[in-house]
PDB file of N, CA and C in Angstrom:
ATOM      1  N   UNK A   1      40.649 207.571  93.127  1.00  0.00           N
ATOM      2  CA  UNK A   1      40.450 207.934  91.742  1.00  0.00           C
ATOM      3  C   UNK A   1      40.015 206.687  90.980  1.00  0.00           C
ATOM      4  N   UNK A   2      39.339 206.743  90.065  1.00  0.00           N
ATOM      5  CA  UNK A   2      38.459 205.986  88.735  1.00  0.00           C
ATOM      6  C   UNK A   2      40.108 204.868  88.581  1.00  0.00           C
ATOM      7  N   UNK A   3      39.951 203.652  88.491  1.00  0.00           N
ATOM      8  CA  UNK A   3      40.816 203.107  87.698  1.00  0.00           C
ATOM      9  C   UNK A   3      40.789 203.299  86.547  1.00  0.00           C
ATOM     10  N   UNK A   4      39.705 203.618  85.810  1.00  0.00           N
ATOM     11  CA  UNK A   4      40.141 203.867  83.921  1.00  0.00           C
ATOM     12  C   UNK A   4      40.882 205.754  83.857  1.00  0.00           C
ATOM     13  N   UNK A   5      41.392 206.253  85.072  1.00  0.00           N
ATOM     14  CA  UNK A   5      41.944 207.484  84.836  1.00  0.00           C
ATOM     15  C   UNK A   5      43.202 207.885  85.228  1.00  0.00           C
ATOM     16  N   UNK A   6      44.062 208.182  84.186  1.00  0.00           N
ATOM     17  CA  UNK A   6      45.644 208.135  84.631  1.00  0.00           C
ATOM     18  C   UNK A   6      46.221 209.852  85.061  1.00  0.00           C
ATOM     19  N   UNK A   7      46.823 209.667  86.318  1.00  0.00           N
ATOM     20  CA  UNK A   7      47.277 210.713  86.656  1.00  0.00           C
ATOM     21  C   UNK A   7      48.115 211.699  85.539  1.00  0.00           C
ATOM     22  N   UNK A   8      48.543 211.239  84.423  1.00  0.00           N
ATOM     23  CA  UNK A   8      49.564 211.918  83.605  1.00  0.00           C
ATOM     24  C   UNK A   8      48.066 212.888  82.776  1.00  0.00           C
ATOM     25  N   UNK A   9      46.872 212.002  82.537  1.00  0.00           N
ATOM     26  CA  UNK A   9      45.918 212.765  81.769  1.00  0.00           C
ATOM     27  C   UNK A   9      45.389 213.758  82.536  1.00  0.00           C
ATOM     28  N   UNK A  10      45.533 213.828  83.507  1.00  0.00           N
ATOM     29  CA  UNK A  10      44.629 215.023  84.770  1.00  0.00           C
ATOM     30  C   UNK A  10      44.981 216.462  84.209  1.00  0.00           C
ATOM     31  N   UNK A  11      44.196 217.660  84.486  1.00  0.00           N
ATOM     32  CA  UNK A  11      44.491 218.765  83.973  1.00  0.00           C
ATOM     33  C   UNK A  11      44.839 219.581  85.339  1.00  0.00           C
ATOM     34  N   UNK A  12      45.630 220.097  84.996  1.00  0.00           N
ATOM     35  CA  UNK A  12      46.496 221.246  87.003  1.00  0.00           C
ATOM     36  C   UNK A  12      44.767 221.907  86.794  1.00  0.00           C
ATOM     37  N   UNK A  13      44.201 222.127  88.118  1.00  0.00           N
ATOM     38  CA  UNK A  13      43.440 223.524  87.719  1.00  0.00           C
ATOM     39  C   UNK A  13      43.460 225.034  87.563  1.00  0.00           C
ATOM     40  N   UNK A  14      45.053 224.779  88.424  1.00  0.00           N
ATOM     41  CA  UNK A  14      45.701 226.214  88.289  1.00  0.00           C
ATOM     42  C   UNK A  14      45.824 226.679  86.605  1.00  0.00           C
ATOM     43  N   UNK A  15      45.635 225.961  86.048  1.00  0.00           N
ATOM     44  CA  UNK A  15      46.130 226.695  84.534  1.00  0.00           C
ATOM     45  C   UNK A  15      44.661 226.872  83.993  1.00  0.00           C
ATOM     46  N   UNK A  16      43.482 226.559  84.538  1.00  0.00           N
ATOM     47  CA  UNK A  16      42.131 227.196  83.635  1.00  0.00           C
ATOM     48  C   UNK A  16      42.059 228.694  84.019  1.00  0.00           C
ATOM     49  N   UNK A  17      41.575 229.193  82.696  1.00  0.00           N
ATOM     50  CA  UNK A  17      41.277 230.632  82.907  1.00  0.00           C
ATOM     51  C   UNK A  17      39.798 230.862  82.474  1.00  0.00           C
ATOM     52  N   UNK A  18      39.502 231.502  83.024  1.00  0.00           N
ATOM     53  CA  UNK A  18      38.152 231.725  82.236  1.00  0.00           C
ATOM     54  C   UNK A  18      37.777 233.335  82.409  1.00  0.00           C
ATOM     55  N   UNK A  19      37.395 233.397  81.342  1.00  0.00           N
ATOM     56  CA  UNK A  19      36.952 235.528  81.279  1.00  0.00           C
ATOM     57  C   UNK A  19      35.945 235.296  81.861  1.00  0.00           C
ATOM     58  N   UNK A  20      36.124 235.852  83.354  1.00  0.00           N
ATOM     59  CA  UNK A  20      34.740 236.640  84.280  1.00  0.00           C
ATOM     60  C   UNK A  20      33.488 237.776  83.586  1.00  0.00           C
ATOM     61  N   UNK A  21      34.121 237.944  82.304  1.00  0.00           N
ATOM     62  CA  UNK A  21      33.227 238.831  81.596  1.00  0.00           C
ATOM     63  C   UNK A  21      32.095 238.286  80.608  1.00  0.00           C
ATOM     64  N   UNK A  22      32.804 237.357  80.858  1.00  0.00           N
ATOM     65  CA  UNK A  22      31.265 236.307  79.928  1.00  0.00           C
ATOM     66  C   UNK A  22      30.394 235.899  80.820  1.00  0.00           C
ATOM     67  N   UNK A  23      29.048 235.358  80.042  1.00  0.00           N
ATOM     68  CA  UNK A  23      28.068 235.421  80.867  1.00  0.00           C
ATOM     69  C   UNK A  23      28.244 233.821  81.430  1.00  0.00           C
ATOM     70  N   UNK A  24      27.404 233.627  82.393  1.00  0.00           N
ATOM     71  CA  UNK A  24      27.373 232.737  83.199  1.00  0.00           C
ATOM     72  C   UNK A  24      27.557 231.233  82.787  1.00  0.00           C
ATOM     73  N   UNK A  25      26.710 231.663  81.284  1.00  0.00           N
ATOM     74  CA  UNK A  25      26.499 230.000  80.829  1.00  0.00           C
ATOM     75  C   UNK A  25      27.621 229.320  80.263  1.00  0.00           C
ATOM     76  N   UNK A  26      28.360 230.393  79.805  1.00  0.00           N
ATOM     77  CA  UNK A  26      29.353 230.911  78.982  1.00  0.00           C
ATOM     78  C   UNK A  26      31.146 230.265  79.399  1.00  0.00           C
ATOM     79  N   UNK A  27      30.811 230.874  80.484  1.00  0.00           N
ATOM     80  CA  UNK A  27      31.807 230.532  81.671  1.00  0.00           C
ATOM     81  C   UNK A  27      31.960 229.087  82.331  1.00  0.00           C
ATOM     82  N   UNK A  28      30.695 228.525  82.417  1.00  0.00           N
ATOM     83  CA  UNK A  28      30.866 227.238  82.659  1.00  0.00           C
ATOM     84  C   UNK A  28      31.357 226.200  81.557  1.00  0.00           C
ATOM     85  N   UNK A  29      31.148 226.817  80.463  1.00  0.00           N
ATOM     86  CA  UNK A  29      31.523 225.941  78.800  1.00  0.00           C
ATOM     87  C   UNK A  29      32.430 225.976  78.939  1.00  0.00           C
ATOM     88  N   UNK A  30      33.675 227.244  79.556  1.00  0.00           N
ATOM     89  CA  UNK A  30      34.757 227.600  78.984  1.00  0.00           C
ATOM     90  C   UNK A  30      35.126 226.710  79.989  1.00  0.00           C
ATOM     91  N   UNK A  31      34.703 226.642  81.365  1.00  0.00           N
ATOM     92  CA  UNK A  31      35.619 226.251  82.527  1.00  0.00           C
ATOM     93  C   UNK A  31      36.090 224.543  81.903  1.00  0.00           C
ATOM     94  N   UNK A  32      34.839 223.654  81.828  1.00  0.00           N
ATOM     95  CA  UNK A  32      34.571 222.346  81.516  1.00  0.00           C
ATOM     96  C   UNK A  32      35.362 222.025  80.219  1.00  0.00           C
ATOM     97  N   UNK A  33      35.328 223.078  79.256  1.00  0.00           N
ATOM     98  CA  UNK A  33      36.299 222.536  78.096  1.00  0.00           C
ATOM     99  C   UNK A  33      37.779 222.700  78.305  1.00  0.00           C
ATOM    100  N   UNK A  34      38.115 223.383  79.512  1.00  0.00           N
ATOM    101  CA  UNK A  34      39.365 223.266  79.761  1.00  0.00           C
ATOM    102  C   UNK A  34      39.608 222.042  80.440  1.00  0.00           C
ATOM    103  N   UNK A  35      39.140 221.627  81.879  1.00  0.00           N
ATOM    104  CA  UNK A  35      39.644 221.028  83.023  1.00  0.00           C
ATOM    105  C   UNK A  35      39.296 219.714  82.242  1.00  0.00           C
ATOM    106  N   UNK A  36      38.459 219.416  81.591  1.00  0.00           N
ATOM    107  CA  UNK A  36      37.669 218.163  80.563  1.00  0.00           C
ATOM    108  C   UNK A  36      36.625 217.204  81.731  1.00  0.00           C
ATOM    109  N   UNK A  37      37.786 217.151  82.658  1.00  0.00           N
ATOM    110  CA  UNK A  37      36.729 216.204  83.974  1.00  0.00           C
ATOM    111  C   UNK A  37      36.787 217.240  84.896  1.00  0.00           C
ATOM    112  N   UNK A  38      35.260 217.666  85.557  1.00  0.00           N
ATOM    113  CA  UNK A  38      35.329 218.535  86.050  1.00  0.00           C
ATOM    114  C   UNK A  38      35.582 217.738  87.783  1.00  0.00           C
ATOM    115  N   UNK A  39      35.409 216.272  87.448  1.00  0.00           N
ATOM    116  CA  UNK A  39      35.110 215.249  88.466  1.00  0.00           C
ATOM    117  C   UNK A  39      36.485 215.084  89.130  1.00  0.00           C
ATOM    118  N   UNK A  40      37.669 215.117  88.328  1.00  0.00           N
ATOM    119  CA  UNK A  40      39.048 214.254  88.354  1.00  0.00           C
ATOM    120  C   UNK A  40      39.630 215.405  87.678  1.00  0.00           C
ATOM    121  N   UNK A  41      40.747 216.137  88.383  1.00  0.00           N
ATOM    122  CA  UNK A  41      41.772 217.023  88.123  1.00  0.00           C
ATOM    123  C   UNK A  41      43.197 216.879  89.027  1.00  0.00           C
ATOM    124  N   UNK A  42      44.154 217.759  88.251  1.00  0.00           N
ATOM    125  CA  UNK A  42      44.568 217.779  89.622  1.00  0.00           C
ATOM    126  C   UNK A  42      45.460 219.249  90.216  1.00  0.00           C
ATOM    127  N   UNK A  43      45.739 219.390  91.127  1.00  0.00           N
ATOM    128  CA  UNK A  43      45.941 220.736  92.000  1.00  0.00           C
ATOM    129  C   UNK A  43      46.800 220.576  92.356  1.00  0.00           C
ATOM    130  N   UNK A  44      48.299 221.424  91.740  1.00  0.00           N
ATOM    131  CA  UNK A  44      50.015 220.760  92.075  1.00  0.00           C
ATOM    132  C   UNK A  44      50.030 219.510  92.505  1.00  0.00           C
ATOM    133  N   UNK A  45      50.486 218.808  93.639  1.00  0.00           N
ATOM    134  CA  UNK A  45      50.754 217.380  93.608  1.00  0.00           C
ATOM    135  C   UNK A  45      49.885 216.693  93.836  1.00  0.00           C
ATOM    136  N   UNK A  46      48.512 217.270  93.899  1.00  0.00           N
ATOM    137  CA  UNK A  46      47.490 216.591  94.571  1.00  0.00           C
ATOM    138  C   UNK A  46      46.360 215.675  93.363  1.00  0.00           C
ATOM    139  N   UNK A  47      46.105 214.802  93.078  1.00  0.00           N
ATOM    140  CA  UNK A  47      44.803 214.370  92.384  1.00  0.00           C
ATOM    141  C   UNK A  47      43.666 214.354  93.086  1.00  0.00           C
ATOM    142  N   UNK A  48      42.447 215.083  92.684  1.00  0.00           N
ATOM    143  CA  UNK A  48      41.498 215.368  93.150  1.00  0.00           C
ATOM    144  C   UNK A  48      40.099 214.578  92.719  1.00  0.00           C
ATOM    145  N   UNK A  49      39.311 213.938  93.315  1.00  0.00           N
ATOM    146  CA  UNK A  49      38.449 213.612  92.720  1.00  0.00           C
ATOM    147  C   UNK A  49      37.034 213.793  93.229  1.00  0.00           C
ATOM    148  N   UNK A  50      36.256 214.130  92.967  1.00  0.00           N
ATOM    149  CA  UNK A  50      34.819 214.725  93.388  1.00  0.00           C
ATOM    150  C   UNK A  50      34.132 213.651  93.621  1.00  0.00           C
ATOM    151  N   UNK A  51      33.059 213.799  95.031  1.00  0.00           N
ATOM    152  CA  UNK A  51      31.967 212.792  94.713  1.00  0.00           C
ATOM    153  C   UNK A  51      30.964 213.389  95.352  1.00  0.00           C
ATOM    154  N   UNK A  52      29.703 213.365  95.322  1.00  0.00           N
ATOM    155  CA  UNK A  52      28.566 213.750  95.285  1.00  0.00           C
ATOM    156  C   UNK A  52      27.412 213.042  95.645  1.00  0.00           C
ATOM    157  N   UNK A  53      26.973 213.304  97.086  1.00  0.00           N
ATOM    158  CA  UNK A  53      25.778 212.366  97.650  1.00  0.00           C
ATOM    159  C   UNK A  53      24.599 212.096  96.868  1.00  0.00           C
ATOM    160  N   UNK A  54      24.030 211.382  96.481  1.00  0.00           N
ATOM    161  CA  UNK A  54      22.524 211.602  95.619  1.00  0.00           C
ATOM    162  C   UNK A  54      21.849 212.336  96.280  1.00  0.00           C
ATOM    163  N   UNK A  55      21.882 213.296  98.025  1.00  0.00           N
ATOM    164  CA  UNK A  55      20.896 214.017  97.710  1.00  0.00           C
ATOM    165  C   UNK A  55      21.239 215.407  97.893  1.00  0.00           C
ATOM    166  N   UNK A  56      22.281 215.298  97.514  1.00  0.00           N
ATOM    167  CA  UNK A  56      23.027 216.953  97.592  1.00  0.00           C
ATOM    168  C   UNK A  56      22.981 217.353  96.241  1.00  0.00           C
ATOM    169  N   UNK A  57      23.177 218.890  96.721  1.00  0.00           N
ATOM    170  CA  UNK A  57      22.804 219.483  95.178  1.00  0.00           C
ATOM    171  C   UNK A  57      23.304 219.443  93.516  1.00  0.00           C
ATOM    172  N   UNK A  58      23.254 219.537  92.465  1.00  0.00           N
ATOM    173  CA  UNK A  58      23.725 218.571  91.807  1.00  0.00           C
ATOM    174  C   UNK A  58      24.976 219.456  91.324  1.00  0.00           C
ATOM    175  N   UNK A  59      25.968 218.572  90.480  1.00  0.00           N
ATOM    176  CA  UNK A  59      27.263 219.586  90.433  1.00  0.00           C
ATOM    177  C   UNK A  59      27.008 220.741  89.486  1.00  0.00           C
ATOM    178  N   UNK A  60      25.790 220.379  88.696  1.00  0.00           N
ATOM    179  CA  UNK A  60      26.159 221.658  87.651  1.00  0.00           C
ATOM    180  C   UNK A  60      25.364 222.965  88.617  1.00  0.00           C
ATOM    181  N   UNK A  61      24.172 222.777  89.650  1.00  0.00           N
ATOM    182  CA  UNK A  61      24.046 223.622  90.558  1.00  0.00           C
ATOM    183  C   UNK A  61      25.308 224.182  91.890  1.00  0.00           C
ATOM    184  N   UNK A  62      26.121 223.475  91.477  1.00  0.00           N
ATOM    185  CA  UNK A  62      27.216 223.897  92.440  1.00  0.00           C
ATOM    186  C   UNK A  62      28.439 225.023  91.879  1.00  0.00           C
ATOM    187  N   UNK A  63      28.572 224.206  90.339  1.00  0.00           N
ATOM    188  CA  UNK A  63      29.183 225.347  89.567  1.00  0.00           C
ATOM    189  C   UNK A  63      28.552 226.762  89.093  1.00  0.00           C
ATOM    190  N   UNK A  64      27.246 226.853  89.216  1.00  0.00           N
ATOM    191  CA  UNK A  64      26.798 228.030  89.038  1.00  0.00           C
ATOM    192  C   UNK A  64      27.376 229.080  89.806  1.00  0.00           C
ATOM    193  N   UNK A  65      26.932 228.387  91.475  1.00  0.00           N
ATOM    194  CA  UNK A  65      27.226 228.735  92.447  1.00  0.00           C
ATOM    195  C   UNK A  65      28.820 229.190  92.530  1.00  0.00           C
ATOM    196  N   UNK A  66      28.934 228.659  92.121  1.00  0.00           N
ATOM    197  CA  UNK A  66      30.860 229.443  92.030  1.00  0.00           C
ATOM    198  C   UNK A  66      31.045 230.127  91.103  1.00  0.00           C
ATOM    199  N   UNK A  67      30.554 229.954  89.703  1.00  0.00           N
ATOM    200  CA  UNK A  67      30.730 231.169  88.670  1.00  0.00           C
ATOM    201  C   UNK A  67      30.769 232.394  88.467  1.00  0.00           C
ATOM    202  N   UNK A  68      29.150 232.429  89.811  1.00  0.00           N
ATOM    203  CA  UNK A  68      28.089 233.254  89.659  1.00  0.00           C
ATOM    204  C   UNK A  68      29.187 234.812  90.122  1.00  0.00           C
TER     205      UNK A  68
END
């Protein structure tokens, strides 16, 4: 994890909700304004942190992909 990021600030991801009934674009606003880092969360005891090859697909094409 980032040294400028403290485990106490991490958001559980178990607690985002997001209405499946909104539209796509919609859903990703809601997801991101919850979790805040979509990079650095964390999942019961676990801190999670994302990383992403430069030539893999990019994350906001990945979250579609899961929204969708």
């Amino acid at each position: 994890m980032p040294e400028n990021i403290k485990t106490k600030d991490l958001v559980d991801i178990r607690t985002v909700r997001v209405n499946k009934t909104l539209p796509k674009q919609e859903r990703i606003i809601e997801f991101v304004r919850q979790i805040y880092d979509p990079y650095n969360y964390k999942c019961k005891d676990f801190d999670i942190t994302a990383y992403y090859p430069p030539n893999a697909p990019s994350f906001e094409d990945c979250l579609y992909g899961i929204m969708a």
